[in-house]
N, C-alpha and C. Protein backbone atom coordinates (compact mmCIF):
# COMPACT_ATOMS: atom_id res chain seq x y z
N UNK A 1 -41.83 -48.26 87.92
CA UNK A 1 -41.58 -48.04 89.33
C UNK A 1 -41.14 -46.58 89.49
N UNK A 2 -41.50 -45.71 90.56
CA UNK A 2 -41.42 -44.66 90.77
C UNK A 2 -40.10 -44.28 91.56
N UNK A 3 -39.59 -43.41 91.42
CA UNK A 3 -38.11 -42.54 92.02
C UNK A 3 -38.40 -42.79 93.73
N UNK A 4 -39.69 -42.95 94.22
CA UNK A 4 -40.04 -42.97 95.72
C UNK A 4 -39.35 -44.26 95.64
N UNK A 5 -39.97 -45.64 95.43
CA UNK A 5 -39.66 -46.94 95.32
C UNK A 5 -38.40 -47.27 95.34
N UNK A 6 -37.75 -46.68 94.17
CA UNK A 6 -36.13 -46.96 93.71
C UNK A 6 -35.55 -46.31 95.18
N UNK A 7 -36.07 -45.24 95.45
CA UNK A 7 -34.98 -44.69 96.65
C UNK A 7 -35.52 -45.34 97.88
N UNK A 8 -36.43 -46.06 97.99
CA UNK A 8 -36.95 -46.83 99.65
C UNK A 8 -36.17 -48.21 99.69
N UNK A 9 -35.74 -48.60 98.03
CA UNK A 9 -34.84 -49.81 98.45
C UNK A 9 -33.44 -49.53 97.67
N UNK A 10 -32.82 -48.46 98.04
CA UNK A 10 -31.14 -48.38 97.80
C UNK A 10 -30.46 -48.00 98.78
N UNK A 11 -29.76 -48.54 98.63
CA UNK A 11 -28.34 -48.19 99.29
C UNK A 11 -28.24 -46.97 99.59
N UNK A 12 -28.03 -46.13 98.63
CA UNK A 12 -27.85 -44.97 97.81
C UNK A 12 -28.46 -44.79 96.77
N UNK A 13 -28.79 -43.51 96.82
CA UNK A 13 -29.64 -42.57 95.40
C UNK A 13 -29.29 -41.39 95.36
N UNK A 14 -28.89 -41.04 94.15
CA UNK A 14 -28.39 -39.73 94.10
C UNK A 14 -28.97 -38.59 92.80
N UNK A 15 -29.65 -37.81 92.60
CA UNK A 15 -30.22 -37.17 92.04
C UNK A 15 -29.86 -35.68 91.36
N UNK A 16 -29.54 -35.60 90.29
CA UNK A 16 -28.86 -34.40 89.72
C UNK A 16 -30.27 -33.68 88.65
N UNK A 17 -30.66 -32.49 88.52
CA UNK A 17 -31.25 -31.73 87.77
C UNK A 17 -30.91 -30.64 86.85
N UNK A 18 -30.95 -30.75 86.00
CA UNK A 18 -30.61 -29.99 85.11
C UNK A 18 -31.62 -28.99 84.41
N UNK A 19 -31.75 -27.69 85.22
CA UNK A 19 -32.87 -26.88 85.11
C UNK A 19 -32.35 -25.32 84.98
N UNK A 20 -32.92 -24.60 84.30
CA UNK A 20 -32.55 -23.04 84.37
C UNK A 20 -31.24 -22.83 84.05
N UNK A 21 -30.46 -23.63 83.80
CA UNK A 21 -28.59 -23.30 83.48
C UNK A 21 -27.97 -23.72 84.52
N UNK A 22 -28.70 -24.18 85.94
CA UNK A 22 -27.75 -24.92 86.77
C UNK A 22 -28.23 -26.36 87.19
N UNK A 23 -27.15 -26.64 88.28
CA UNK A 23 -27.50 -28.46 88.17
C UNK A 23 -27.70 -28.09 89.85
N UNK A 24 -28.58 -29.22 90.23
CA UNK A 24 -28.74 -29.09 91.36
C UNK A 24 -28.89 -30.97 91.44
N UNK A 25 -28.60 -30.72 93.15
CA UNK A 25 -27.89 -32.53 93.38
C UNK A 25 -28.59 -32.68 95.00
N UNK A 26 -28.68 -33.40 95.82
CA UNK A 26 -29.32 -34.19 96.61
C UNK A 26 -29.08 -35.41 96.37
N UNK A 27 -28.97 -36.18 97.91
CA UNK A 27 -28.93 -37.75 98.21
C UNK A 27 -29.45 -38.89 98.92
N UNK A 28 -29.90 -39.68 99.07
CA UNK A 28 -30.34 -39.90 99.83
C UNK A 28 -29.92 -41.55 100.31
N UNK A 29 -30.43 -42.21 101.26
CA UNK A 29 -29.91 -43.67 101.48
C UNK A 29 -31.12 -44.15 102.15
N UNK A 30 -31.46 -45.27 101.83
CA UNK A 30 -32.65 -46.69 102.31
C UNK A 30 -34.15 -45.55 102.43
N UNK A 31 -34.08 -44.42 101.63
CA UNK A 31 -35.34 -43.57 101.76
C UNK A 31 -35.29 -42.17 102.31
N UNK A 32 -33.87 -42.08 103.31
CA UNK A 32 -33.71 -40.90 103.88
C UNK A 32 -33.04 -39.86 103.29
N UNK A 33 -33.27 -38.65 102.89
CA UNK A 33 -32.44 -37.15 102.96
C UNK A 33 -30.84 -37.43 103.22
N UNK A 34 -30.14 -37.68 102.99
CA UNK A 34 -28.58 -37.48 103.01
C UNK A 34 -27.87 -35.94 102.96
N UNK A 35 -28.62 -35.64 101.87
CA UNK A 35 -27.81 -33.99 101.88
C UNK A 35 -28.97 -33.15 101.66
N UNK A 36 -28.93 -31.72 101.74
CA UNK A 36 -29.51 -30.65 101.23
C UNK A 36 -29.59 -30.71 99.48
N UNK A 37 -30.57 -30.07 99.24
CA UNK A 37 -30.33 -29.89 97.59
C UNK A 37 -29.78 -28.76 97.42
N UNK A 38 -28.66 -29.06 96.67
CA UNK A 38 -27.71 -27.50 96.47
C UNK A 38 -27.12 -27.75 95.00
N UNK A 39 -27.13 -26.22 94.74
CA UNK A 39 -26.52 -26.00 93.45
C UNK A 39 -25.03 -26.79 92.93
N UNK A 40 -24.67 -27.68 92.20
CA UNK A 40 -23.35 -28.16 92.06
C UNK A 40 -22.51 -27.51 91.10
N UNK A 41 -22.96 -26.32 89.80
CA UNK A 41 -22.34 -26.03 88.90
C UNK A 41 -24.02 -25.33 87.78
N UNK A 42 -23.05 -24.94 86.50
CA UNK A 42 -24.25 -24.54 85.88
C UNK A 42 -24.04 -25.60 84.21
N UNK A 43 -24.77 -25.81 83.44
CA UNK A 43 -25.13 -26.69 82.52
C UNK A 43 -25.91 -26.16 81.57
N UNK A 44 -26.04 -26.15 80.02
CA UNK A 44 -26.92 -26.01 79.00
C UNK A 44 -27.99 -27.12 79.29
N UNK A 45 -27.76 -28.76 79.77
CA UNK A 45 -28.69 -29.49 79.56
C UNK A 45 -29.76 -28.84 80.50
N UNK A 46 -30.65 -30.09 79.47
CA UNK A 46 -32.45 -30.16 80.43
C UNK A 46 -32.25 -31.77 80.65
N UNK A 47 -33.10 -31.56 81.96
CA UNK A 47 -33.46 -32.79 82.77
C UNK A 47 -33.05 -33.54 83.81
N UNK A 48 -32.99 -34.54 84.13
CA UNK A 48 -32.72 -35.37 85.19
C UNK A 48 -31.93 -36.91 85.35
N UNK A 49 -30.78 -36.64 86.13
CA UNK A 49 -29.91 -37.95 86.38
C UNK A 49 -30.56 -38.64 87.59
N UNK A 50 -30.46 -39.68 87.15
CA UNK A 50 -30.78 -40.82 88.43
C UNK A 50 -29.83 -41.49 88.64
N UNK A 51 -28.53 -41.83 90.07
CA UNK A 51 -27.95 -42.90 90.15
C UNK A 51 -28.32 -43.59 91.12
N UNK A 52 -28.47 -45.35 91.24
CA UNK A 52 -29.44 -45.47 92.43
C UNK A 52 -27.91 -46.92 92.64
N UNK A 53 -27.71 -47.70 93.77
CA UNK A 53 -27.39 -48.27 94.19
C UNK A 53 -28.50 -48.98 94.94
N UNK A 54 -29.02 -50.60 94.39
CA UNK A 54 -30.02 -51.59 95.02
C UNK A 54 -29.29 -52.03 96.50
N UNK A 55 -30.34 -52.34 97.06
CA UNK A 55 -29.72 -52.34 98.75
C UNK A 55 -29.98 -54.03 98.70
N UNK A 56 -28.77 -54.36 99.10
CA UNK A 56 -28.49 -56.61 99.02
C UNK A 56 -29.14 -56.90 99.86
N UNK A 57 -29.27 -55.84 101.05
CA UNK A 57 -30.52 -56.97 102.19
C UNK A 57 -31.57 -57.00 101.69
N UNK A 58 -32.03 -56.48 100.30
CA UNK A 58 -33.25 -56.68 99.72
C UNK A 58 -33.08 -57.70 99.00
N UNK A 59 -32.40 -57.48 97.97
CA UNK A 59 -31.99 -57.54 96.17
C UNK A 59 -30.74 -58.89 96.90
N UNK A 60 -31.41 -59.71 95.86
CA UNK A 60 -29.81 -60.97 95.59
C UNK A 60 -29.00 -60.78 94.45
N UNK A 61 -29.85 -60.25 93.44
CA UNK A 61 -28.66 -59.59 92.49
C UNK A 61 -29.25 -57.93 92.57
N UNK A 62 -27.90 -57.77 92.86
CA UNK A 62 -27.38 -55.93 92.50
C UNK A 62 -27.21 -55.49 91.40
N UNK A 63 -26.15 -56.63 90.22
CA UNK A 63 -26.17 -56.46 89.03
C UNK A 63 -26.72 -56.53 88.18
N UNK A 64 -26.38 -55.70 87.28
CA UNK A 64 -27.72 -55.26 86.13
C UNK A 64 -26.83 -55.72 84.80
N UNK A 65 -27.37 -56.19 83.49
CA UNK A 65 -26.83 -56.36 82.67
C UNK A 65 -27.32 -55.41 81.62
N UNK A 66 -26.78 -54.99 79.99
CA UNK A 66 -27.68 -54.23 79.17
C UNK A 66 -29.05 -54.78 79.04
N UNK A 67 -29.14 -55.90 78.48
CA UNK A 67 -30.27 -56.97 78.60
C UNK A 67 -31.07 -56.45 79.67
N UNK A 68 -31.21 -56.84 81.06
CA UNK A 68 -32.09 -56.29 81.78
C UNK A 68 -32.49 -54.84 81.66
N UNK A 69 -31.50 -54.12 81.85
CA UNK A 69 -31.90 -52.65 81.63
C UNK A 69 -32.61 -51.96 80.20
N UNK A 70 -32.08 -52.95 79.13
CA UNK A 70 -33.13 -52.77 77.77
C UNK A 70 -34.60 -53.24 78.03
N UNK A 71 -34.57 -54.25 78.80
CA UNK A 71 -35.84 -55.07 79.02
C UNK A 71 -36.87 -54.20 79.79
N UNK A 72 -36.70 -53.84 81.00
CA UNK A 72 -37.13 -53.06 81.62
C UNK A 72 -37.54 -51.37 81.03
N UNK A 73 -36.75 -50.65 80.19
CA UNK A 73 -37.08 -49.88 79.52
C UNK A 73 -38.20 -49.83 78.68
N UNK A 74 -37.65 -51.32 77.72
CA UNK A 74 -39.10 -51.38 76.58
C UNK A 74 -40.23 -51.99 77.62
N UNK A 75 -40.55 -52.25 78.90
CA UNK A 75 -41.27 -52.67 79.16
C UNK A 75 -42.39 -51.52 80.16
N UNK A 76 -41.72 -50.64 80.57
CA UNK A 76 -42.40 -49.14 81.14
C UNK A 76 -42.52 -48.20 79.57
N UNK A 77 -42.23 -48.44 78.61
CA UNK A 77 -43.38 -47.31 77.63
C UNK A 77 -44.49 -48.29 76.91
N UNK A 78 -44.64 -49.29 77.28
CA UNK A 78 -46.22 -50.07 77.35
C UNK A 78 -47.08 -50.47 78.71
């Protein structure tokens, strides 16, 4: 499932990058823009944080266990 998807059904999504030596952050809620993307600090890492909050008027469970989240992992690199 794609970062579009995850953010059309959360609550909240929040997005951090870790590019060029700084981090840059943006938010968004049920699909919409929340904030500007702006610089938050600078960082050695590479890459990208995802925090997403599932939205309950969708989702009956919100909670995630390791189990699911292992499951789902090994199941997007096949």
């Amino acid at each position: 499932m794609g970062v579009s998807v995850v953010n059309a059904l959360s609550v909240r999504l929040d997005v951090e990058v870790y590019f060029d030596g700084l981090i840059y952050h943006q938010s968004y809620s049920r699909g919409a823009k929340t904030s500007e993307l702006t610089v938050i600090g600078k960082t050695r890492k590479r890459g990208t944080k995802v925090h997403f909050i599932p939205d309950p008027e969708i989702f009956t469970v919100t909670e995630f266990t390791d189990e699911i989240l292992i499951r789902a992992c090994v199941n997007s690199l096949f």
